[in-house]
Protein backbone atom coordinates (compact mmCIF):
# COMPACT_ATOMS: atom_id res chain seq x y z
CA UNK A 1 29.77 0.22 9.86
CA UNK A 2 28.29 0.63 6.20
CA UNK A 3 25.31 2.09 6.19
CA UNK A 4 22.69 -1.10 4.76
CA UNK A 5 19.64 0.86 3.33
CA UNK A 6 17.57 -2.74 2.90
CA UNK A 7 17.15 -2.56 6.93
CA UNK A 8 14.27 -1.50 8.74
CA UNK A 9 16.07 0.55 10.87
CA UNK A 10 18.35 3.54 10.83
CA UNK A 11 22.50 3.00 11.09
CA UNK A 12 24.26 4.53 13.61
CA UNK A 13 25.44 6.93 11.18
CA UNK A 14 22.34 8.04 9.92
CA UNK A 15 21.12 8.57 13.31
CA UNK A 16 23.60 10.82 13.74
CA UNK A 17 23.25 12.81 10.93
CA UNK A 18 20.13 13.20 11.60
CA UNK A 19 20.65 14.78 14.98
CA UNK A 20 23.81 15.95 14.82
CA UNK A 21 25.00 14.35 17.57
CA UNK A 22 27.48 11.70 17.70
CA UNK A 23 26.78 10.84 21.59
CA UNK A 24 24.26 8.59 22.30
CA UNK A 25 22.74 10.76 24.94
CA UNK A 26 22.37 14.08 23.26
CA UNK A 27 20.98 11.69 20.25
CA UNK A 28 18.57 10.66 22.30
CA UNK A 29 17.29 14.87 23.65
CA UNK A 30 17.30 15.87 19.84
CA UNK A 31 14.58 13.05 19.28
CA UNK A 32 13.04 13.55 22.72
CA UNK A 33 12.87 17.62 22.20
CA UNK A 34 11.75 17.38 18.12
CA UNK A 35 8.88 14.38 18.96
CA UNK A 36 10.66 11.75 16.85
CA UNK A 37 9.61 8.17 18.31
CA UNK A 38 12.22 5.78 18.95
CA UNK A 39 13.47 3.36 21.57
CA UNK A 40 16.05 2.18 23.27
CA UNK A 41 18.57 -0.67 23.23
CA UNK A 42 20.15 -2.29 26.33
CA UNK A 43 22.91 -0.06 25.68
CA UNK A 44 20.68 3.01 25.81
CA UNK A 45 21.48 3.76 21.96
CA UNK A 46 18.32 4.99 20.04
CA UNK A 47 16.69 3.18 17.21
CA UNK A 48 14.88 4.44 14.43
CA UNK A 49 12.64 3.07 12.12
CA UNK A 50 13.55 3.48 8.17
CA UNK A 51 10.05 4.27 7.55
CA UNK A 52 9.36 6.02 9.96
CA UNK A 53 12.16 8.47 9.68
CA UNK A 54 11.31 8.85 6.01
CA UNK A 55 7.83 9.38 6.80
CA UNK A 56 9.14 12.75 9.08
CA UNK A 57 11.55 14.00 7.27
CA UNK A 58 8.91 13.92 4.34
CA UNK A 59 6.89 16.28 6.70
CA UNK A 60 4.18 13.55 6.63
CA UNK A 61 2.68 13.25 10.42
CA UNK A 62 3.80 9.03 11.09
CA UNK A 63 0.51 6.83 12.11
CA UNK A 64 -0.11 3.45 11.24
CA UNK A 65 -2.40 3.94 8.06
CA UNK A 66 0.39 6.26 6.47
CA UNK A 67 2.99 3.47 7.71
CA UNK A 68 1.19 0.96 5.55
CA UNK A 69 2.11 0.42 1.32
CA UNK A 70 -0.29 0.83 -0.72
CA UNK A 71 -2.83 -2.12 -1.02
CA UNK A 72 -2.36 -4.67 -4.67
CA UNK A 73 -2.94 -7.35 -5.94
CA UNK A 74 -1.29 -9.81 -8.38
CA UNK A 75 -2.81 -9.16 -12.03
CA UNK A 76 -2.03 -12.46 -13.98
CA UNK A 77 -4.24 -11.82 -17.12
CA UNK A 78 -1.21 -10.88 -19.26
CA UNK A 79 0.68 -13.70 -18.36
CA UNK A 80 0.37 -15.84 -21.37
């Protein structure tokens, strides 16, 4: 599966480069044991958040207010 960077959350592949760990389950103690957040699908694969991961792997602590873009507005008074 190509990895589609426009989604909001990480491919399989990124996962598991990430982790090292092709298996599911060991996937799933690497995020456990280094506090990454994540959940689970119905197959018991982990999921990822883009923005989240960035966030971490940044070094940034993830919480909601660092989660959030920066607040702007539309400036229209150079459109002629």
């Amino acid at each position: 599966m190509p990895t589609n960077l426009t989604s909001e959350i990480l491919a399989d592949e990124e996962i598991a480069a990430i982790t090292g760990y092709l298996t599911p389950s060991r996937q799933i103690e690497w995020l456990n044991r280094n506090g990454w957040q994540h959940v689970l699908t119905a197959a018991s694969r982990p999921v990822v958040g883009r923005v989240y991961a960035r966030l971490k792997l940044a070094g940034i602590k993830p919480s909601a207010s660092s989660a959030v873009a920066e607040t702007w507005t539309l400036d229209l008074a150079r459109v002629s």
